[in-house]
PDB file of N, CA and C in Angstrom:
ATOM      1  N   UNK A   1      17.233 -56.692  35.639  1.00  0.00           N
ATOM      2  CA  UNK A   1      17.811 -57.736  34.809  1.00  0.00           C
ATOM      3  C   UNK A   1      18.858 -58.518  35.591  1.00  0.00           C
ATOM      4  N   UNK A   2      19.578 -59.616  34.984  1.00  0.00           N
ATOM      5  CA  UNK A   2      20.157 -60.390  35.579  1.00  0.00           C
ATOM      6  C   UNK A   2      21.874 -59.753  35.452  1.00  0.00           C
ATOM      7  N   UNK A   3      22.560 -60.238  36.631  1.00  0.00           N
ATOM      8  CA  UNK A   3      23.790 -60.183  36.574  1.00  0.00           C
ATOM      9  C   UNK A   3      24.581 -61.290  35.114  1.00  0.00           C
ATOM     10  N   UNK A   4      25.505 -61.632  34.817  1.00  0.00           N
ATOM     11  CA  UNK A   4      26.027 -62.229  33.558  1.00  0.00           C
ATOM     12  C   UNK A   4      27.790 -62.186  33.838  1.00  0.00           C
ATOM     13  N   UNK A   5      28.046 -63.727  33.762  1.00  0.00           N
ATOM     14  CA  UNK A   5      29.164 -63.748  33.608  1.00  0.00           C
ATOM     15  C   UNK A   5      29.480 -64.173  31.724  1.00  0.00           C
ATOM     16  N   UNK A   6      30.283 -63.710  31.186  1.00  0.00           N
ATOM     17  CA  UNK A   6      30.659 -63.836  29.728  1.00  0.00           C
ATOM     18  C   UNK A   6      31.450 -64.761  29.534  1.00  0.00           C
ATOM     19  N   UNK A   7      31.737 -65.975  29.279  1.00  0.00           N
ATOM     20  CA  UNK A   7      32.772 -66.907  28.932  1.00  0.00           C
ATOM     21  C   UNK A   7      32.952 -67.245  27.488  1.00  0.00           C
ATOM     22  N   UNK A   8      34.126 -66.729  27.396  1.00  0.00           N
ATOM     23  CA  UNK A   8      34.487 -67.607  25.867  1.00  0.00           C
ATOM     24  C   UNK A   8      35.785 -67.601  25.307  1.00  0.00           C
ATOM     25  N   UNK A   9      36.811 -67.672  24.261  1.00  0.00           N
ATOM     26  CA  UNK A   9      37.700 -68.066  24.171  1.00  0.00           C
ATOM     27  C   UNK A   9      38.288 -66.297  23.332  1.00  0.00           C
ATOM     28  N   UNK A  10      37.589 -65.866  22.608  1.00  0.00           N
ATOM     29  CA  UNK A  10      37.700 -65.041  21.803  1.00  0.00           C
ATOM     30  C   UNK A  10      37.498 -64.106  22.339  1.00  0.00           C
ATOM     31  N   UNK A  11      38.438 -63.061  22.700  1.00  0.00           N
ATOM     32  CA  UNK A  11      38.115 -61.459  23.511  1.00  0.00           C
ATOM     33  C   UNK A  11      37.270 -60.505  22.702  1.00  0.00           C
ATOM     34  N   UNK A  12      37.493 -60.572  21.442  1.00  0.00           N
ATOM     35  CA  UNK A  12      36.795 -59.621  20.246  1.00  0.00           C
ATOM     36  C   UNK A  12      35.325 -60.194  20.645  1.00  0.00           C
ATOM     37  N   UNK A  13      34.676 -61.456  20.709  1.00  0.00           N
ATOM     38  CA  UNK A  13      33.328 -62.191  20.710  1.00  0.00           C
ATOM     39  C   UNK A  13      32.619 -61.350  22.143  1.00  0.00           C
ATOM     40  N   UNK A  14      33.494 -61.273  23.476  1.00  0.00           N
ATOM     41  CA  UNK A  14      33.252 -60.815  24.387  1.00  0.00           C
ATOM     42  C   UNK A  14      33.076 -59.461  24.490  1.00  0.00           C
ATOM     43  N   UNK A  15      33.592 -58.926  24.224  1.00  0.00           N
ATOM     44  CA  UNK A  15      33.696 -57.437  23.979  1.00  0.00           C
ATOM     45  C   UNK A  15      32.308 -56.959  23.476  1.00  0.00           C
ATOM     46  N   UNK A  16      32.180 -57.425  22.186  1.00  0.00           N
ATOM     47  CA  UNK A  16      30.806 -57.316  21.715  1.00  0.00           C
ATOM     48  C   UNK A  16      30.114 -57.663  22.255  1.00  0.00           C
ATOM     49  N   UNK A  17      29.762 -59.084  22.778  1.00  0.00           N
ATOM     50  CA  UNK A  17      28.816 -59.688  23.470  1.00  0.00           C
ATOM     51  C   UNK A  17      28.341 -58.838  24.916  1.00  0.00           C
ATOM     52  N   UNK A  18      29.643 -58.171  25.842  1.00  0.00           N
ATOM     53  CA  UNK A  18      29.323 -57.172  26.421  1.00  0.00           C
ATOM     54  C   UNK A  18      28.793 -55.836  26.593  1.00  0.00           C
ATOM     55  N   UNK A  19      28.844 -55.001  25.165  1.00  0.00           N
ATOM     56  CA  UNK A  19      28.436 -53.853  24.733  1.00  0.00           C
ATOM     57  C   UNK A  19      26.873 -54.389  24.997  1.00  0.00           C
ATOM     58  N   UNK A  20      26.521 -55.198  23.933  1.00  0.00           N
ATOM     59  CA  UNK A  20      25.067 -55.313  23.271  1.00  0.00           C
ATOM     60  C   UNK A  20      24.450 -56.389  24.613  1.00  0.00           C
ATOM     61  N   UNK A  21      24.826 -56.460  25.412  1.00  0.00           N
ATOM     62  CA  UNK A  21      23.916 -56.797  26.761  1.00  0.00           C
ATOM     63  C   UNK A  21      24.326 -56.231  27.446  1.00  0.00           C
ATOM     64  N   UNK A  22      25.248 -54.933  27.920  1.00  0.00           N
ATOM     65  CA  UNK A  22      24.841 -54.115  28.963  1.00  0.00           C
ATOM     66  C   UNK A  22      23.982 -53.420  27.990  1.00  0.00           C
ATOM     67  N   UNK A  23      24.019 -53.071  27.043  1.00  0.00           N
ATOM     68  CA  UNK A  23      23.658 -51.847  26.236  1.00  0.00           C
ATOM     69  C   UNK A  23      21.274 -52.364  26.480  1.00  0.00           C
ATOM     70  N   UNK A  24      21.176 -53.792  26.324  1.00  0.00           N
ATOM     71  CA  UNK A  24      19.829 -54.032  26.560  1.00  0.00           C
ATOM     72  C   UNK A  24      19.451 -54.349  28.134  1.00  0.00           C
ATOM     73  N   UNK A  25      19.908 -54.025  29.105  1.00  0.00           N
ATOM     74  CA  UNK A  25      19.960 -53.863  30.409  1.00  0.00           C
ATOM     75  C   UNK A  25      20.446 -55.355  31.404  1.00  0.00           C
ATOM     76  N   UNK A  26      21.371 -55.985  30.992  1.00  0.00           N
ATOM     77  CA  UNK A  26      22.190 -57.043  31.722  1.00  0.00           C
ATOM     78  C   UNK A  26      23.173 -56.011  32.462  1.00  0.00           C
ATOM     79  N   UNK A  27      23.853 -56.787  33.694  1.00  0.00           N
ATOM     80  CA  UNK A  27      24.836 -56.470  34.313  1.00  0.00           C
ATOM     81  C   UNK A  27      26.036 -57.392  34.152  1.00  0.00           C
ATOM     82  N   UNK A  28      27.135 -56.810  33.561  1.00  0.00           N
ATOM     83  CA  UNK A  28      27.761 -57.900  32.970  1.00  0.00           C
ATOM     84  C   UNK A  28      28.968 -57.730  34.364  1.00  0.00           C
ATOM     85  N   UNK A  29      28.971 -58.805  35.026  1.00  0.00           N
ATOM     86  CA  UNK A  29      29.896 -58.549  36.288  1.00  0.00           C
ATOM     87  C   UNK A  29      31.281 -59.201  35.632  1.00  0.00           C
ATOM     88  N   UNK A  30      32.181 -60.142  34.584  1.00  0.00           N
ATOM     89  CA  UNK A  30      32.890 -60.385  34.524  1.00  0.00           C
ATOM     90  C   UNK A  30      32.483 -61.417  33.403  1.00  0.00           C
ATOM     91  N   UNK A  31      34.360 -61.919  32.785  1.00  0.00           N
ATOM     92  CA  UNK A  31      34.781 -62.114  31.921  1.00  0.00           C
ATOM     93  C   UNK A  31      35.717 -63.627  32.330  1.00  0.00           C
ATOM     94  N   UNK A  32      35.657 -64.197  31.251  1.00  0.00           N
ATOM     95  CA  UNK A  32      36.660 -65.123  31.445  1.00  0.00           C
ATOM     96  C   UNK A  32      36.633 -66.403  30.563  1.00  0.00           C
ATOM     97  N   UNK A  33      37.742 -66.588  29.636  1.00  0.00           N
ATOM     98  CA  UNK A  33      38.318 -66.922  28.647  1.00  0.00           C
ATOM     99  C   UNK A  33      38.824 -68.423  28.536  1.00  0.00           C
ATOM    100  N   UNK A  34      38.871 -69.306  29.282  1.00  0.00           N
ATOM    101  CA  UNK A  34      38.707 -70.537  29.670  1.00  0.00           C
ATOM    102  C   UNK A  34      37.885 -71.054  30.972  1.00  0.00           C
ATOM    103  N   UNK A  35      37.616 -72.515  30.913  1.00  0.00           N
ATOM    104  CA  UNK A  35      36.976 -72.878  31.434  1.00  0.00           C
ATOM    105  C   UNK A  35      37.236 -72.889  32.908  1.00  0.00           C
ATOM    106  N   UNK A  36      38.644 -73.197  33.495  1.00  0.00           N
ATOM    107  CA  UNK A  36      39.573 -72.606  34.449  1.00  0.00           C
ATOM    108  C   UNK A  36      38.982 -71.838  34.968  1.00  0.00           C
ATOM    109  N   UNK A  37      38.906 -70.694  34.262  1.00  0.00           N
ATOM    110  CA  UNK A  37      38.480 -69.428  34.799  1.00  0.00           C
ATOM    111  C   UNK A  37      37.307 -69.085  34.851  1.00  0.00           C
ATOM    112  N   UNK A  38      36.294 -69.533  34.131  1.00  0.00           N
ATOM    113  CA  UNK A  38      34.905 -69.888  34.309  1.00  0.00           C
ATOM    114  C   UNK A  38      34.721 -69.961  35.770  1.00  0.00           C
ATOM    115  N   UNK A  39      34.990 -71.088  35.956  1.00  0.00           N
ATOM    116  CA  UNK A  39      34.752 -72.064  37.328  1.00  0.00           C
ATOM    117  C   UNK A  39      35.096 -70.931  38.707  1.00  0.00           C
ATOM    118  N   UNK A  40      36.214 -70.242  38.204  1.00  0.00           N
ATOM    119  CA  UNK A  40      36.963 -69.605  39.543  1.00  0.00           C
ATOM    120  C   UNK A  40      35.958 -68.516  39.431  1.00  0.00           C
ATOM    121  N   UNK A  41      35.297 -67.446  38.130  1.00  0.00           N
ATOM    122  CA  UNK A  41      34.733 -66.452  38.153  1.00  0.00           C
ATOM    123  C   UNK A  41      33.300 -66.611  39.056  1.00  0.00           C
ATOM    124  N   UNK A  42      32.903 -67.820  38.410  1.00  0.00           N
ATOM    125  CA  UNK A  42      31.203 -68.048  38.939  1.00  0.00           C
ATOM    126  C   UNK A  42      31.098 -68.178  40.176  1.00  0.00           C
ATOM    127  N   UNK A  43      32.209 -68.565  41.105  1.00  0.00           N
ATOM    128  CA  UNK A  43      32.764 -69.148  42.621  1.00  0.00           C
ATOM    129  C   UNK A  43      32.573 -67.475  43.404  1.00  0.00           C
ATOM    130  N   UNK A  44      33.980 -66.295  42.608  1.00  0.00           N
ATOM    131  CA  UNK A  44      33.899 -65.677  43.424  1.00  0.00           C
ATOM    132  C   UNK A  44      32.637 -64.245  42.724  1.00  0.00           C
ATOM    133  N   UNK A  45      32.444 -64.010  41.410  1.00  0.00           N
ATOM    134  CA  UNK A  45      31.267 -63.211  41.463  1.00  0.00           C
ATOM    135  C   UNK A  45      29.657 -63.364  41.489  1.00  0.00           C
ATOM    136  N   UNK A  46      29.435 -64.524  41.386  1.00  0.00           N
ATOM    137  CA  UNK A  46      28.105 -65.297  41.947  1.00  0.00           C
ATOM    138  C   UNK A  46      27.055 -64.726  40.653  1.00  0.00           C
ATOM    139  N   UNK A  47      27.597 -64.992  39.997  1.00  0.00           N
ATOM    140  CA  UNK A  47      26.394 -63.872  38.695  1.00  0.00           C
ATOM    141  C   UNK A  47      24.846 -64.774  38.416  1.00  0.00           C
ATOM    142  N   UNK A  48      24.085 -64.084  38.039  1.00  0.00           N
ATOM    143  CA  UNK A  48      22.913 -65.196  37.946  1.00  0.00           C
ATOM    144  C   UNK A  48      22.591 -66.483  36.943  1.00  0.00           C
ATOM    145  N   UNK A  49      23.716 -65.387  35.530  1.00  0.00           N
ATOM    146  CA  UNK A  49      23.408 -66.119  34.204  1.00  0.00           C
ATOM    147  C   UNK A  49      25.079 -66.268  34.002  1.00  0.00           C
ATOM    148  N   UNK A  50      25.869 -67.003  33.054  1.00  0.00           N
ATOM    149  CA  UNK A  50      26.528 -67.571  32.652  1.00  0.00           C
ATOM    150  C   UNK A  50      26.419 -67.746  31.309  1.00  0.00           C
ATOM    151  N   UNK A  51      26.982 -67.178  30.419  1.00  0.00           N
ATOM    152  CA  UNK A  51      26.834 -67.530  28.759  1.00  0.00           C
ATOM    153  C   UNK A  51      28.074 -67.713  28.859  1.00  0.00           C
ATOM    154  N   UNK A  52      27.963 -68.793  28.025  1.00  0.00           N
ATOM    155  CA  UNK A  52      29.573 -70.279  28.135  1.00  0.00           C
ATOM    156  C   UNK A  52      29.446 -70.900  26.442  1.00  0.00           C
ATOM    157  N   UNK A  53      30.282 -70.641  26.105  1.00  0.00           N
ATOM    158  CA  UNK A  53      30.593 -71.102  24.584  1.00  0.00           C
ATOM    159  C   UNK A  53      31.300 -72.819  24.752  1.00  0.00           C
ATOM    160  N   UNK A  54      30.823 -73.174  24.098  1.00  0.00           N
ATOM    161  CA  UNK A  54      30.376 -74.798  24.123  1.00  0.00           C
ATOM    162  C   UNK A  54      32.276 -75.479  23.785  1.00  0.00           C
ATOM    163  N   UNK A  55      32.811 -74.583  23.304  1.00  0.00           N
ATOM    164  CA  UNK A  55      34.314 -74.524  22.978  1.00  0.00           C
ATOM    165  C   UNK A  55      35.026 -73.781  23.068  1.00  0.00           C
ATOM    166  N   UNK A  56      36.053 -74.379  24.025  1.00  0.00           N
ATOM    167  CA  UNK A  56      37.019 -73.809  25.238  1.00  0.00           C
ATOM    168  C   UNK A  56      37.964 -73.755  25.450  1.00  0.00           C
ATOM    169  N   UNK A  57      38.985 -73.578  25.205  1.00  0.00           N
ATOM    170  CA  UNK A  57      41.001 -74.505  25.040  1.00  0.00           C
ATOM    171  C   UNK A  57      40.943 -75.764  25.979  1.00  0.00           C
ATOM    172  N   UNK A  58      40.820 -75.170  27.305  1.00  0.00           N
ATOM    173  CA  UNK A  58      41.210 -76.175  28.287  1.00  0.00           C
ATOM    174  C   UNK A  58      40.507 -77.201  28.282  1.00  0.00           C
ATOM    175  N   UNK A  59      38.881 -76.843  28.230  1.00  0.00           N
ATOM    176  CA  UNK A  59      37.821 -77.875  28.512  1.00  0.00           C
ATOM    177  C   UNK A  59      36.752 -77.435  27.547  1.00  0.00           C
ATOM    178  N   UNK A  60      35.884 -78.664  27.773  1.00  0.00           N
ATOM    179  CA  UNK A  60      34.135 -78.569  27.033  1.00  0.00           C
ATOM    180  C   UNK A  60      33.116 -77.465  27.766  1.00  0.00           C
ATOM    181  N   UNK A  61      32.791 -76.748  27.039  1.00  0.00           N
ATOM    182  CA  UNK A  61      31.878 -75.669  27.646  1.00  0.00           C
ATOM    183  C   UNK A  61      31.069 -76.890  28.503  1.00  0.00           C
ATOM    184  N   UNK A  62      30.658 -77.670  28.338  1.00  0.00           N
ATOM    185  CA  UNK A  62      29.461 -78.796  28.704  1.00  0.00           C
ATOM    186  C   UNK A  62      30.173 -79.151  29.539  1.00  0.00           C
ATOM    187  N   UNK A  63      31.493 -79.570  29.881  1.00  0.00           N
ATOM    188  CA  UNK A  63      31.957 -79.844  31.257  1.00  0.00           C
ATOM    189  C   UNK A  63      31.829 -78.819  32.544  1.00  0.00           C
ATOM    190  N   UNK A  64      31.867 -77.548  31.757  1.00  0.00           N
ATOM    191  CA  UNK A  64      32.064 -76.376  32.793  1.00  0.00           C
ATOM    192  C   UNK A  64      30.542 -76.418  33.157  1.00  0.00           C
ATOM    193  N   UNK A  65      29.349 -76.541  32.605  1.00  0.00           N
ATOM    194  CA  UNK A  65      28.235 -76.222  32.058  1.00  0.00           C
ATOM    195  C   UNK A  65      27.977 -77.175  33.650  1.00  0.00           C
ATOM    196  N   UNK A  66      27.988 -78.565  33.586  1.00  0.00           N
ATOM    197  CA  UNK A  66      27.983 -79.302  34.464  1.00  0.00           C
ATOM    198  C   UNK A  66      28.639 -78.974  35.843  1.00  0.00           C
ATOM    199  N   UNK A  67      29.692 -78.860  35.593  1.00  0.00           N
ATOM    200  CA  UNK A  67      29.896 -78.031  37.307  1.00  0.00           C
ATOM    201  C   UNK A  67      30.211 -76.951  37.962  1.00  0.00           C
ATOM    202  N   UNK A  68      28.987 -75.848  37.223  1.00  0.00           N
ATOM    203  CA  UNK A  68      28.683 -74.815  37.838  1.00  0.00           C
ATOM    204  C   UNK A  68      27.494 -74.440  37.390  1.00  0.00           C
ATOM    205  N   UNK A  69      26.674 -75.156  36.746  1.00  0.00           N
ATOM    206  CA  UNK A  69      25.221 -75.153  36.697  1.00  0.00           C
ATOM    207  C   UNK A  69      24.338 -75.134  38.128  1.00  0.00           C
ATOM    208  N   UNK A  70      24.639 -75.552  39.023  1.00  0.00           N
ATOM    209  CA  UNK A  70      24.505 -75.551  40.006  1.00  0.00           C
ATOM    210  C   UNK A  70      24.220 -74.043  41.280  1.00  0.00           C
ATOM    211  N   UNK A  71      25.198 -73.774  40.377  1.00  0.00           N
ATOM    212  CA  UNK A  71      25.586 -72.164  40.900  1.00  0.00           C
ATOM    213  C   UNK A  71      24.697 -70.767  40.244  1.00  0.00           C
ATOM    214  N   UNK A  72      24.756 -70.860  38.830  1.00  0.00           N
ATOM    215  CA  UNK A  72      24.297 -69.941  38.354  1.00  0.00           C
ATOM    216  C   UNK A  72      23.161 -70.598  37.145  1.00  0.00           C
ATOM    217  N   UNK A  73      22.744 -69.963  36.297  1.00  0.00           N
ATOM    218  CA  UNK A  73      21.581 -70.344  35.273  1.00  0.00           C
ATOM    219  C   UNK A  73      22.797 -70.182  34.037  1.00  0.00           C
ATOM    220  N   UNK A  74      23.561 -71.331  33.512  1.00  0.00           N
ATOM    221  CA  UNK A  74      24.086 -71.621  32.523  1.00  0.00           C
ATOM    222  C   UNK A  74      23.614 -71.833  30.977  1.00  0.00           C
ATOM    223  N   UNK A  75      23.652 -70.646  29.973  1.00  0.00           N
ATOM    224  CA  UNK A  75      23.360 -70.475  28.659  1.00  0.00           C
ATOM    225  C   UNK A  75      24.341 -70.961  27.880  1.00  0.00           C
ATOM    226  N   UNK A  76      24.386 -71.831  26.894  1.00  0.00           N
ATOM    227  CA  UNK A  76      25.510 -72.280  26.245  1.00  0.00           C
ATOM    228  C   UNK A  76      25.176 -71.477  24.461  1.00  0.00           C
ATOM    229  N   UNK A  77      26.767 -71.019  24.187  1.00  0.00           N
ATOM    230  CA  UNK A  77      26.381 -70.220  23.157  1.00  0.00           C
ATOM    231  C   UNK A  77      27.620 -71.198  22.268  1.00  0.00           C
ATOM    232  N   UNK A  78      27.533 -70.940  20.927  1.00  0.00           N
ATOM    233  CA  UNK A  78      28.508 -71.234  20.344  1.00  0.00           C
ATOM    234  C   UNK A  78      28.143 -71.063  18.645  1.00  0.00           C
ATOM    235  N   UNK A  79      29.611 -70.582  17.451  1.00  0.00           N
ATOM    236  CA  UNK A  79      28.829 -70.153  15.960  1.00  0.00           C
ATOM    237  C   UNK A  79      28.466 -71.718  15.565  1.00  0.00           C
ATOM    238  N   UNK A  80      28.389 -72.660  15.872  1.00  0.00           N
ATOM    239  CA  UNK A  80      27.642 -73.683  15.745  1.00  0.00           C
ATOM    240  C   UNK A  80      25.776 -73.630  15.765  1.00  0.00           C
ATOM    241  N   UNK A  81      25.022 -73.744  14.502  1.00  0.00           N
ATOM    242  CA  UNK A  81      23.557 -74.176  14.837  1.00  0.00           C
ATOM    243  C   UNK A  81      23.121 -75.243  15.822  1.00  0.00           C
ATOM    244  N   UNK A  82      21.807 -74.880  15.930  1.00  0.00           N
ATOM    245  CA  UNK A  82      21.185 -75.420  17.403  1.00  0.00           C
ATOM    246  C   UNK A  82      21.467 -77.413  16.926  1.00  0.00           C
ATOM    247  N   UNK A  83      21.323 -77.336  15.305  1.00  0.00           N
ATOM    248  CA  UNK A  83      20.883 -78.626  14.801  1.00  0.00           C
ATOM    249  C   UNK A  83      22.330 -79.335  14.871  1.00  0.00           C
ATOM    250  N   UNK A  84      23.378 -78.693  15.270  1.00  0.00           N
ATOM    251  CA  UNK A  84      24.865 -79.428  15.395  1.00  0.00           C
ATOM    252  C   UNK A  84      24.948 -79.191  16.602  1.00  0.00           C
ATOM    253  N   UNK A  85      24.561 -79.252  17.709  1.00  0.00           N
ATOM    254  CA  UNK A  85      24.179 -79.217  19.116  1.00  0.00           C
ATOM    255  C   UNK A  85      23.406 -80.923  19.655  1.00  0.00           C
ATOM    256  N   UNK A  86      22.599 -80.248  18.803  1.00  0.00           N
ATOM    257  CA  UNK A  86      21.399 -81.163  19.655  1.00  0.00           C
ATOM    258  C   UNK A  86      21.062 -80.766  20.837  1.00  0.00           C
ATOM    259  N   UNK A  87      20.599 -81.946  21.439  1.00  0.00           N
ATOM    260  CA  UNK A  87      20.331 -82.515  23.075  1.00  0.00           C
ATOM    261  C   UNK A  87      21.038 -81.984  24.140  1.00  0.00           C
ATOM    262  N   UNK A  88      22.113 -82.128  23.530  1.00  0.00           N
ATOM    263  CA  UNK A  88      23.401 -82.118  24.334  1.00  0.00           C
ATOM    264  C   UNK A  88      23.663 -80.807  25.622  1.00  0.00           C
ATOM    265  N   UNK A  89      22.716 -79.628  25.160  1.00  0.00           N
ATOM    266  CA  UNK A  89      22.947 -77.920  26.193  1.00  0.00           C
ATOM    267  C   UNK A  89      22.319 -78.561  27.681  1.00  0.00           C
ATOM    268  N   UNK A  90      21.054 -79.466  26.896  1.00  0.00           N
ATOM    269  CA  UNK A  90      19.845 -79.541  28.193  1.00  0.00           C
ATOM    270  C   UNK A  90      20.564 -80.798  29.176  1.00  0.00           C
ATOM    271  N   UNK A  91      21.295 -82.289  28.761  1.00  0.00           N
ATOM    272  CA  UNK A  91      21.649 -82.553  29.408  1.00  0.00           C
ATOM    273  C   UNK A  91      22.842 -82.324  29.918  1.00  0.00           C
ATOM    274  N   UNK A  92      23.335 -81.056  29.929  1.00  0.00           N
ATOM    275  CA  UNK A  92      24.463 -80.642  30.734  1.00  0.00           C
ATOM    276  C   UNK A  92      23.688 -79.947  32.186  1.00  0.00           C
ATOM    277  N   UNK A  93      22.896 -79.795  32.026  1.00  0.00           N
ATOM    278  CA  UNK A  93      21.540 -78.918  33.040  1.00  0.00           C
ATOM    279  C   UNK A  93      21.607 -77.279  32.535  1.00  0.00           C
ATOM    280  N   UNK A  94      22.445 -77.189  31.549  1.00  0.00           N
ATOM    281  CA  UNK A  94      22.510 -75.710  30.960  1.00  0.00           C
ATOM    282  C   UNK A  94      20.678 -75.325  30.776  1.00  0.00           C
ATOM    283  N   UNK A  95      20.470 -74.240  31.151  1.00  0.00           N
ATOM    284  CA  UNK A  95      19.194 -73.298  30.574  1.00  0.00           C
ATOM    285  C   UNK A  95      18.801 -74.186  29.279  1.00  0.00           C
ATOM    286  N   UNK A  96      19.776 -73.585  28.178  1.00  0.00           N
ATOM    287  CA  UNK A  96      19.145 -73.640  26.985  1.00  0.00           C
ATOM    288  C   UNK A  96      20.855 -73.308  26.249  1.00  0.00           C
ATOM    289  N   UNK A  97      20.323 -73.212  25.082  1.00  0.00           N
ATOM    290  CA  UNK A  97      21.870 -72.893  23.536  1.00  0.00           C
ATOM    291  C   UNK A  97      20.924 -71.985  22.930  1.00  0.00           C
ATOM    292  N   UNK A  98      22.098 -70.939  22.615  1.00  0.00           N
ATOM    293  CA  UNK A  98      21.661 -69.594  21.471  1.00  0.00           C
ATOM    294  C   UNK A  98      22.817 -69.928  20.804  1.00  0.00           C
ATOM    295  N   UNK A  99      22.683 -69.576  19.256  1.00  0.00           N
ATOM    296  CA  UNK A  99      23.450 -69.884  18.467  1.00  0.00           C
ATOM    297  C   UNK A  99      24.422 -68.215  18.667  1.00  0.00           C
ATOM    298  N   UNK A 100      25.813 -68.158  18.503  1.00  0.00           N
ATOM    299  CA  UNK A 100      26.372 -66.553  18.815  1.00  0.00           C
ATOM    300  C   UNK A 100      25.810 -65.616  17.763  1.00  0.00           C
ATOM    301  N   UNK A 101      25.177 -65.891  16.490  1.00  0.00           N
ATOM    302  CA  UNK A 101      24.519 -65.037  15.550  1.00  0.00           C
ATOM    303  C   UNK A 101      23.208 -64.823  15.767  1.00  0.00           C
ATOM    304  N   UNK A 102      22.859 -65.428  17.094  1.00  0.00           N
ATOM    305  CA  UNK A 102      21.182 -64.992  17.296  1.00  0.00           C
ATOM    306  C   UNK A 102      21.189 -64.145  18.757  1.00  0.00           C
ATOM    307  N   UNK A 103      22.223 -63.570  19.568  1.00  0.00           N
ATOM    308  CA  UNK A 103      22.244 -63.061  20.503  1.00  0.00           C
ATOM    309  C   UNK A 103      22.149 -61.911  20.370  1.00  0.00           C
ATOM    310  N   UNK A 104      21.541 -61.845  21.611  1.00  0.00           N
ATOM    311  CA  UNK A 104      20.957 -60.500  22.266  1.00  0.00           C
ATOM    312  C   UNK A 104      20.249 -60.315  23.422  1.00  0.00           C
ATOM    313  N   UNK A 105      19.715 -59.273  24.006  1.00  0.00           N
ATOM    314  CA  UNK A 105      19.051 -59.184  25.551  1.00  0.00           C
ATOM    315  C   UNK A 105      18.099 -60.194  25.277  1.00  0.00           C
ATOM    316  N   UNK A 106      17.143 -59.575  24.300  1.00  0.00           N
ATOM    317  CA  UNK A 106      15.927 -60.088  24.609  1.00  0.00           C
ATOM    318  C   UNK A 106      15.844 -61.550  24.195  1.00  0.00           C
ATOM    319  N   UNK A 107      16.712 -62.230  23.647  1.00  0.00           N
ATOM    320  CA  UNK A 107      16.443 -63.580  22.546  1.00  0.00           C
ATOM    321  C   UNK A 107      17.113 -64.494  24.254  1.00  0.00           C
ATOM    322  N   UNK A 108      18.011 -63.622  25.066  1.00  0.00           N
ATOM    323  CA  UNK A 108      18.934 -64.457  26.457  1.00  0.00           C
ATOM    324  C   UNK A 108      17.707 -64.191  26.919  1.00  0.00           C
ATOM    325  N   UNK A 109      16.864 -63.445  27.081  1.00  0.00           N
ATOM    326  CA  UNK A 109      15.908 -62.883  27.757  1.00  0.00           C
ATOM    327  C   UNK A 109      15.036 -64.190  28.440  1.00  0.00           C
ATOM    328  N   UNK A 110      14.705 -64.089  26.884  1.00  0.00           N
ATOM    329  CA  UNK A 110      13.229 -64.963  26.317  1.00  0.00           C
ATOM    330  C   UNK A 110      13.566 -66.757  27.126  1.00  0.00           C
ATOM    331  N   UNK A 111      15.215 -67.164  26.455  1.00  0.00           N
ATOM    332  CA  UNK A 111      15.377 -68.320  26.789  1.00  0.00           C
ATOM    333  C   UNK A 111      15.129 -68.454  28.363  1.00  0.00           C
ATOM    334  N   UNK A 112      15.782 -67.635  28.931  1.00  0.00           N
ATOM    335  CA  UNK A 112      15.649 -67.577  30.524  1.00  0.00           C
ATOM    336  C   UNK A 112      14.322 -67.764  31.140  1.00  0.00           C
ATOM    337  N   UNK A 113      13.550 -67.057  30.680  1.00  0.00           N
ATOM    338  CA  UNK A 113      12.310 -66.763  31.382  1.00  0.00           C
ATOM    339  C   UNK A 113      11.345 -68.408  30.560  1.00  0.00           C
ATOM    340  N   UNK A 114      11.389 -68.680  28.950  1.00  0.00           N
ATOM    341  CA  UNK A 114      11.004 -70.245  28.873  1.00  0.00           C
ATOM    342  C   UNK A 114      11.994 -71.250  30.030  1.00  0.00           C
ATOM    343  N   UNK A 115      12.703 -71.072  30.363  1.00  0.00           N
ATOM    344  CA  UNK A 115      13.592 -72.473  30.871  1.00  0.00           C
ATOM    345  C   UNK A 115      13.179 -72.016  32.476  1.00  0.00           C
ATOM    346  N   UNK A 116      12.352 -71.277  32.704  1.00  0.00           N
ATOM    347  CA  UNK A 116      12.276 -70.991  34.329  1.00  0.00           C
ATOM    348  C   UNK A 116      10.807 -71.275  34.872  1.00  0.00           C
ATOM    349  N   UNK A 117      10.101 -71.765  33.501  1.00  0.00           N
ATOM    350  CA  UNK A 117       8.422 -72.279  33.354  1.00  0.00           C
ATOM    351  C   UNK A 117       8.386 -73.621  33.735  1.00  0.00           C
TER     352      UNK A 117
END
């Protein structure tokens, strides 16, 4: 499975979000709570995937999404539906958007492996 960096604003969201994807076989190499730190994490742990919540203190998940998409395979999550999204995950060059009430290994799984066709 893929390495995974966790980004989001809420430590409780992460926490969980970390249990229930190491727990379905991700490697969750690190954490980080603004977009700031996004940027610096993806630089020095090189992870494959990136789940980035679309809302951030400092910045727009979609800004971060944009410059470090490049680097890793960027998933944008957020408790926002896909239908208050839109367009908007794919032209950041993000993978894809999971809504945070539809996550899990296999649903990050699934998106990964459609967005790599």
């Amino acid at each position: 499975m893929s390495s995974l960096l966790i980004v989001d604003d809420h430590a409780g969201f992460r926490s969980w979000a970390r249990e229930v994807l190491e727990h379905e076989g991700f490697t969750v190499v690190g954490e980080a709570e603004d977009g700031a730190g996004a940027e610096a994490a993806v630089r020095e742990l090189r992870p494959d995937v990136v789940l980035l919540d679309v809302r951030l203190p400092d910045m727009s998940g979609y800004d971060v999404a944009r410059r470090v998409g490049h680097l890793a395979a960027v998933v944008l999550i957020s408790s926002l539906g896909a239908a208050d999204v839109g367009t908007l995950p794919t032209s950041t060059g993000a993978r894809g958007f999971l809504p945070k009430s539809d996550l899990s290994g296999p649903a990050l799984q699934r998106l990964l492996d459609e967005a790599a066709r």
